[in-house]
Protein backbone atom coordinates (compact mmCIF):
# COMPACT_ATOMS: atom_id res chain seq x y z
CA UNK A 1 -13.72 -20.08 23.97
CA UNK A 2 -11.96 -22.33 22.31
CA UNK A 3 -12.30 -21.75 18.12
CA UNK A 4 -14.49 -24.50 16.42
CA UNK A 5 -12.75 -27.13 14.52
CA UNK A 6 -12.31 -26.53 10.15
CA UNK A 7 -13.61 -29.74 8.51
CA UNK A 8 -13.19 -30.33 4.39
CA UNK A 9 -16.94 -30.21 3.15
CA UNK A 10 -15.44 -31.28 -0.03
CA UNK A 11 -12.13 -31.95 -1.35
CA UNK A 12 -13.03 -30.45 -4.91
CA UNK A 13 -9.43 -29.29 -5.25
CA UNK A 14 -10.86 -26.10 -7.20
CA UNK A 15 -8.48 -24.26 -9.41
CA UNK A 16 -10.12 -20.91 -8.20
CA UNK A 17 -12.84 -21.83 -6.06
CA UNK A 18 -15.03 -18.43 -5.75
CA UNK A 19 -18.47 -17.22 -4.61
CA UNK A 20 -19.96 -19.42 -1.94
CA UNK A 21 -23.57 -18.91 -1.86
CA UNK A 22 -26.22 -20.51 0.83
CA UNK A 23 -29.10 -21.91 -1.22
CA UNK A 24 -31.83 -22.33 1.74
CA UNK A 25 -34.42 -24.27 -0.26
CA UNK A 26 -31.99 -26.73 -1.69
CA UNK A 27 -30.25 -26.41 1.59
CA UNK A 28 -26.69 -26.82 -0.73
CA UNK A 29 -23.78 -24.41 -0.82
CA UNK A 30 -23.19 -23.30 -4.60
CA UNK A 31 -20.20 -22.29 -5.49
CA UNK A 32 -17.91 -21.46 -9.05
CA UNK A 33 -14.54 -22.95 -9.40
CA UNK A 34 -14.27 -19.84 -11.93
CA UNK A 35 -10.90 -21.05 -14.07
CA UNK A 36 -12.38 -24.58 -14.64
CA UNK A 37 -15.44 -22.81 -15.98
CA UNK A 38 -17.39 -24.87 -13.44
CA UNK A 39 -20.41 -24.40 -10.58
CA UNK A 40 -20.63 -27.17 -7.72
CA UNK A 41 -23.47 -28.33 -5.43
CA UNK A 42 -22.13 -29.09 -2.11
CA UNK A 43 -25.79 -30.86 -0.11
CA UNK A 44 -25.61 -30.41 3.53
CA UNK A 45 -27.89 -33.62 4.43
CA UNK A 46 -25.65 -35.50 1.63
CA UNK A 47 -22.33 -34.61 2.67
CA UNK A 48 -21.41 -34.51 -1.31
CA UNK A 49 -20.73 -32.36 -4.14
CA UNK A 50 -21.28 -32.14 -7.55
CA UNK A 51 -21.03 -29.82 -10.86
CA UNK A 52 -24.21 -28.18 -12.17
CA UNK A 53 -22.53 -26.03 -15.10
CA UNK A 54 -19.39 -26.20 -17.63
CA UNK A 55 -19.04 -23.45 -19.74
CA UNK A 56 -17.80 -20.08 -19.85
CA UNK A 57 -15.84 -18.84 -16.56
CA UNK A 58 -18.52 -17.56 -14.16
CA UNK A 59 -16.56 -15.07 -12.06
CA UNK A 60 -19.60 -14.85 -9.71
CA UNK A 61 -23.45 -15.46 -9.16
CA UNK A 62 -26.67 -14.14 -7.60
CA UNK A 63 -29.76 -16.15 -6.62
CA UNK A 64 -32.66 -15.05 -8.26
CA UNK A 65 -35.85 -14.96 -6.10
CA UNK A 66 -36.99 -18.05 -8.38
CA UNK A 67 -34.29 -20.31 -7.69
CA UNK A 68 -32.44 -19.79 -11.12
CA UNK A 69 -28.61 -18.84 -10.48
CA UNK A 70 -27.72 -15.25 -12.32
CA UNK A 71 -24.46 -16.22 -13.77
CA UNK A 72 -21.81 -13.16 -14.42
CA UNK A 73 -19.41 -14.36 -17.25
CA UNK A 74 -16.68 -13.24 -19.25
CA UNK A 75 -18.95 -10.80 -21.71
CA UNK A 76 -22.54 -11.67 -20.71
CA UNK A 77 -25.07 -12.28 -18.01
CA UNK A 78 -27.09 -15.04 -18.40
CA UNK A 79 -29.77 -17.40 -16.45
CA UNK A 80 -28.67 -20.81 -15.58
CA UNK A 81 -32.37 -22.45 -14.48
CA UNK A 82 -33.16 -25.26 -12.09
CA UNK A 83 -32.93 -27.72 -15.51
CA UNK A 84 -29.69 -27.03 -16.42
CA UNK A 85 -30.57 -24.73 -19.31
CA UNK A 86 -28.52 -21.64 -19.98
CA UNK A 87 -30.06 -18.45 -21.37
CA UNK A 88 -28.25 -15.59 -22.04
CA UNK A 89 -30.50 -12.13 -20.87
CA UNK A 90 -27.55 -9.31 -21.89
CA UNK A 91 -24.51 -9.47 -23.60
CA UNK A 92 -21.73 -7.18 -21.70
CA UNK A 93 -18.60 -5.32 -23.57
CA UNK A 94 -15.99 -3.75 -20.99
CA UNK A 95 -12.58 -3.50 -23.37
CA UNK A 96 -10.47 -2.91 -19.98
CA UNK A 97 -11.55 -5.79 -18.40
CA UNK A 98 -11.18 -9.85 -18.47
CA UNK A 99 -14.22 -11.02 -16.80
CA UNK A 100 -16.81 -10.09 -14.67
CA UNK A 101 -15.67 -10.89 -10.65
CA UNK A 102 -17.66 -10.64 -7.20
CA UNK A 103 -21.04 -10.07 -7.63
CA UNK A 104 -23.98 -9.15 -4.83
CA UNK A 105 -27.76 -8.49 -4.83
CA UNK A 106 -29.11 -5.89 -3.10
CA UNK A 107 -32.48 -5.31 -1.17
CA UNK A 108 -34.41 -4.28 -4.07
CA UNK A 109 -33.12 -7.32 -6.38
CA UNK A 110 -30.61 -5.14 -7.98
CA UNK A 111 -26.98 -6.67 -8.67
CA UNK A 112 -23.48 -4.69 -7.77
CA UNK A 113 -20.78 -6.40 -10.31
CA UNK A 114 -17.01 -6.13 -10.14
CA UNK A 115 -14.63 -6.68 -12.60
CA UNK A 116 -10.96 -8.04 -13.36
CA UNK A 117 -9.32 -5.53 -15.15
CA UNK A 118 -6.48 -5.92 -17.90
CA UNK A 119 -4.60 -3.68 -15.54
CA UNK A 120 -4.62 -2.08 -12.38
CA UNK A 121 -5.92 0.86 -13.95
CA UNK A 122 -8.93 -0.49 -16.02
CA UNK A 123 -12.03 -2.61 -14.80
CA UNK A 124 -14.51 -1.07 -12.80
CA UNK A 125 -17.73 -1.21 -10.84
CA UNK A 126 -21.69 -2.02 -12.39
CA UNK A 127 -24.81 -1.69 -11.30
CA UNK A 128 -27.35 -3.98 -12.88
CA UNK A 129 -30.97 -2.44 -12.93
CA UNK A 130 -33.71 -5.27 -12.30
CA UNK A 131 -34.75 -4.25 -16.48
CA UNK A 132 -31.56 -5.70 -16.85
CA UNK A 133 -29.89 -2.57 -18.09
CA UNK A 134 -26.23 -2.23 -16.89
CA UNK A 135 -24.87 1.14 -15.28
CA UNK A 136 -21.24 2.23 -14.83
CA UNK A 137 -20.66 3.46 -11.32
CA UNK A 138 -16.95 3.96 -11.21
CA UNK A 139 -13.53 2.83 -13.07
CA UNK A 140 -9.84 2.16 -12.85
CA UNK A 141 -10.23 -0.27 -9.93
CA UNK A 142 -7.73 -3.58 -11.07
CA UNK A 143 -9.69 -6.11 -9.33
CA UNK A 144 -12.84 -5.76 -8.10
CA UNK A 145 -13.68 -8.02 -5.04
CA UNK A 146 -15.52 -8.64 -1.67
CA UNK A 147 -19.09 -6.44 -1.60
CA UNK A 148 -21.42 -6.86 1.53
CA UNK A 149 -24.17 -4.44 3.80
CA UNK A 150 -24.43 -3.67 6.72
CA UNK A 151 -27.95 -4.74 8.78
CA UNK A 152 -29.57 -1.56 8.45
CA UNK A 153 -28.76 -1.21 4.98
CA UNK A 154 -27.31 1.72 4.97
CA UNK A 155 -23.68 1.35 4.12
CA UNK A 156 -21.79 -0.70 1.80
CA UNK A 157 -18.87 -1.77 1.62
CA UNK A 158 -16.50 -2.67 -1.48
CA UNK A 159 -12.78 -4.57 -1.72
CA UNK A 160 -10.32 -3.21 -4.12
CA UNK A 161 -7.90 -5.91 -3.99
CA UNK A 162 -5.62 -4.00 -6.45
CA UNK A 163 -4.41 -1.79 -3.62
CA UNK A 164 -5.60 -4.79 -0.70
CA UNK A 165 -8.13 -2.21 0.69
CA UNK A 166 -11.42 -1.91 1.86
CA UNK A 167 -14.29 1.32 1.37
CA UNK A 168 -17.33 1.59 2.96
CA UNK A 169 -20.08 4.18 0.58
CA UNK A 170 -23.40 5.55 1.62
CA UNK A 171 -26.17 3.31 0.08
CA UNK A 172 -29.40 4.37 -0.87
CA UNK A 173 -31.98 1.30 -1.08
CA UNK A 174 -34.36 3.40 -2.98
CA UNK A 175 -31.74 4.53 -5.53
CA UNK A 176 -29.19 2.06 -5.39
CA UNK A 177 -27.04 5.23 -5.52
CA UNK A 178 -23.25 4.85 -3.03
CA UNK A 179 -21.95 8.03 -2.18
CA UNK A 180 -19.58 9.14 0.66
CA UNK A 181 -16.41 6.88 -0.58
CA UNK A 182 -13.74 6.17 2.44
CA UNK A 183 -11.60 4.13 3.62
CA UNK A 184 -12.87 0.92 5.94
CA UNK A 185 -9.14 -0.83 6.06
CA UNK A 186 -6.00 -1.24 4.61
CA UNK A 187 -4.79 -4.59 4.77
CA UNK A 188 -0.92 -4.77 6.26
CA UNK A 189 1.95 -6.66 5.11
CA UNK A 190 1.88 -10.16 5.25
CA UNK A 191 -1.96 -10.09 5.90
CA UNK A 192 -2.82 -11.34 2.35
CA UNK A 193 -4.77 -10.02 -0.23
CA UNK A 194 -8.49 -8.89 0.94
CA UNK A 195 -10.96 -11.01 -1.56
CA UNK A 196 -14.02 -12.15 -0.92
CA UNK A 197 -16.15 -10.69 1.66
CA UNK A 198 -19.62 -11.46 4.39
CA UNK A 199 -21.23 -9.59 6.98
CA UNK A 200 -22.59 -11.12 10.20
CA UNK A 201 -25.38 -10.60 12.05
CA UNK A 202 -23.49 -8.04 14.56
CA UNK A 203 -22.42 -6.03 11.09
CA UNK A 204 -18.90 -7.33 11.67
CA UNK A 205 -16.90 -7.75 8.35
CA UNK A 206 -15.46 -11.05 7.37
CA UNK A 207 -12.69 -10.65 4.53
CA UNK A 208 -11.12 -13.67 3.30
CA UNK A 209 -7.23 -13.34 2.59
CA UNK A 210 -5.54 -14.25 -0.53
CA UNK A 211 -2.27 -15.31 0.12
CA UNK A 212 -2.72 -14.86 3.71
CA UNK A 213 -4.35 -18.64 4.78
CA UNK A 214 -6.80 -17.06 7.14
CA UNK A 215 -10.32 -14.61 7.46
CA UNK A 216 -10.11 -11.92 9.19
CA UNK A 217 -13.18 -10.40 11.14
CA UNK A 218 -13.82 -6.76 11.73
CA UNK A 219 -15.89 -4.39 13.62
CA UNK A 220 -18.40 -2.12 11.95
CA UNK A 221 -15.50 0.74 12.99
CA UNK A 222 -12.55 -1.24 11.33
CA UNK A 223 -11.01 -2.93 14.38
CA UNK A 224 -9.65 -5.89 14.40
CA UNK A 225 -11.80 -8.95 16.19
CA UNK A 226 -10.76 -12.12 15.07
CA UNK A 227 -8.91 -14.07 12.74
CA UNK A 228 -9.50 -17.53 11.87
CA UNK A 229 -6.50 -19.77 9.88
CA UNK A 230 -6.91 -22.12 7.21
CA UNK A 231 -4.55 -24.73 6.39
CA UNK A 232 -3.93 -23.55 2.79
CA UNK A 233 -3.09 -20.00 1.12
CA UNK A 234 -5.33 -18.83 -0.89
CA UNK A 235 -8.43 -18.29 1.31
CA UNK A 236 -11.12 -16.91 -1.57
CA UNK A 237 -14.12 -16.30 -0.25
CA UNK A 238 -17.20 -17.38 2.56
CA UNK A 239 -20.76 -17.52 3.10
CA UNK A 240 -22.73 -17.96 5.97
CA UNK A 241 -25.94 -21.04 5.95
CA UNK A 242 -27.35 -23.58 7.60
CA UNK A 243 -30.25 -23.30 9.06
CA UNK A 244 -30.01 -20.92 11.91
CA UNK A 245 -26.88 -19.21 8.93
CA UNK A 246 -24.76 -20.75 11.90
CA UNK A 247 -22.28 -22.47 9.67
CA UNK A 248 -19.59 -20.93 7.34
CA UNK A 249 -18.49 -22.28 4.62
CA UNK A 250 -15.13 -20.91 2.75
CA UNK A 251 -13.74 -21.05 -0.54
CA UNK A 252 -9.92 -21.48 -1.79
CA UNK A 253 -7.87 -22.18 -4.76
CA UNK A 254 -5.34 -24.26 -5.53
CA UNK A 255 -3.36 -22.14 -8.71
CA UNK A 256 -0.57 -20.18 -8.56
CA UNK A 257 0.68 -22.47 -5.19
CA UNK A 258 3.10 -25.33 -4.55
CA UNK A 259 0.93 -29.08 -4.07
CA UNK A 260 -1.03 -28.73 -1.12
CA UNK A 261 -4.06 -31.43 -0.50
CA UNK A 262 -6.09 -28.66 1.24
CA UNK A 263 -5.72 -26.65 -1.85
CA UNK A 264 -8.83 -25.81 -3.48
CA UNK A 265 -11.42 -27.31 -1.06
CA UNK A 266 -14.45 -25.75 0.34
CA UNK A 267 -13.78 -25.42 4.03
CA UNK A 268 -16.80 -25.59 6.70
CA UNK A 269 -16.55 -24.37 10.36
CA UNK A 270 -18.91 -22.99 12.90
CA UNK A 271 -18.28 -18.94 13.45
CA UNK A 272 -19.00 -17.35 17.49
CA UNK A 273 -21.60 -15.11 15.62
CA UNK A 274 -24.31 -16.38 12.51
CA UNK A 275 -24.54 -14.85 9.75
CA UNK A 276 -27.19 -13.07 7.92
CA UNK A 277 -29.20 -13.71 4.70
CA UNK A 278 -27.75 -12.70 1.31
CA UNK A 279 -30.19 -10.35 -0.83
CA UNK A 280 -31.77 -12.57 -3.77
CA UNK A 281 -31.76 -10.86 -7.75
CA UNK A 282 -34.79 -9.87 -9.53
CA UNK A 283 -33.01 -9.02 -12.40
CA UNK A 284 -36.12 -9.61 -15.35
């Protein structure tokens, strides 16, 4: 089979496009361009794009069950409603770290958040409790990237882009607790950095490459099954949507590059396998 053609759903030419997320019931892909301190609106029956937020870097994003976004910023959480209004709901202190970074909700509405840390031996991993109360769950991890789950929910998987690796834990739905740390991949030279991260409806792992112009697609044992190219470097992130979650949409950026008119768009292709819906936050 021949691989399905990559159209520009919109030439945005983000600085550090990030966080693609499927909004089914505004049928939209949202998505942060985090260094502009911007979140766009891409409509699928519209074919166009717009921004929906300017303020403080939002290094990623949860939907909440309501339709507000959860916005992850550089020291706070906060609720950016349907509106336009932003509330802040808890103020967040991490002295090794920049700014929050990948984000996901889990099953129970609970959020997993990364962050960037000042160096490759600060930053660490949260949980956020649907009270809203922030847990530690481990530190020292540079940059904290790509999360996903696997269909039955019972591993999870984490990118450390620091050392361009992949874990897999054992998760706990009831808890929320990972246990059982060990190594998924290890990304080769010349493969790019491992960033953002989706899981497909086979439990195949889709990690975008920094660096690398391309996604790579593995098995739910680590083995290499397909690798689609981009025609820019710095491949960010991806979501899947539509409405059968047959479409997949990718992220880039256009810093730290030479000019490239692909740079920073938000890529759209069809994958050989859909995808599988993202966990919404119930984070009160």
């Amino acid at each position: 089979m021949d691989p399905a053609p990559i159209t520009i759903a919109a030439a945005a030419a983000c600085e550090l496009g990030e966080n693609p997320v499927w909004d089914e019931q505004r049928q939209c892909v949202l998505w942060a361009d985090i260094s502009a301190g911007k979140i766009l609106q891409w409509s699928i029956s519209s074919g166009r794009y717009k921004s929906i937020y300017q303020g403080p870097p939002v290094g990623g994003f949860t939907l909440q069950e309501n339709g507000d976004l959860l916005l992850f910023r550089v020291s706070d959480i906060a609720l950016l409603r349907s509106d336009g209004h932003v509330s802040v709901l808890q103020p967040f202190t991490d002295e090794g770290a920049t700014r929050f970074n990948d984000v996901i909700a889990d099953p129970e509405g609970r959020v997993f958040a990364g962050t960037i840390g000042k160096t490759e031996e600060s930053g660490g991993l949260y949980r956020v409790e649907r009270d809203g109360s922030i847990r530690p769950l481990f530190s020292g991890t540079g940059c904290s990237n790509g999360m996903g789950f696997s269909p039955d929910c019972k591993t999870f998987y984490w990118t450390c882009s620091t050392t361009r690796q992949i874990f897999q834990f054992d998760y706990d739905q009831a808890s929320g607790s990972l246990v059982n740390k060990r190594l998924f991949y290890r990304a080769e030279p010349g493969e790019g950095i491992p960033d953002g991260m989706a899981v497909d409806a086979e439990g195949c792992v889709w990690s975008a490459r920094w660096g690398g112009a391309c996604i790579l697609r593995f098995s739910p044992a680590g083995q290499l099954r397909g690798r689609t190219d981009f025609p820019t470097p710095n491949i960010t992130s991806l979501c899947f949507g539509g409405n059968d979650l047959d479409q997949l949409f990718v992220t880039s950026a256009s810093t730290k590059q030479p000019p490239n008119p692909n740079a920073g768009a938000l890529f759209q292709t069809r994958p050989p396998i859909p995808g599988r819906k993202v966990f919404k936050s119930r984070i009160r």
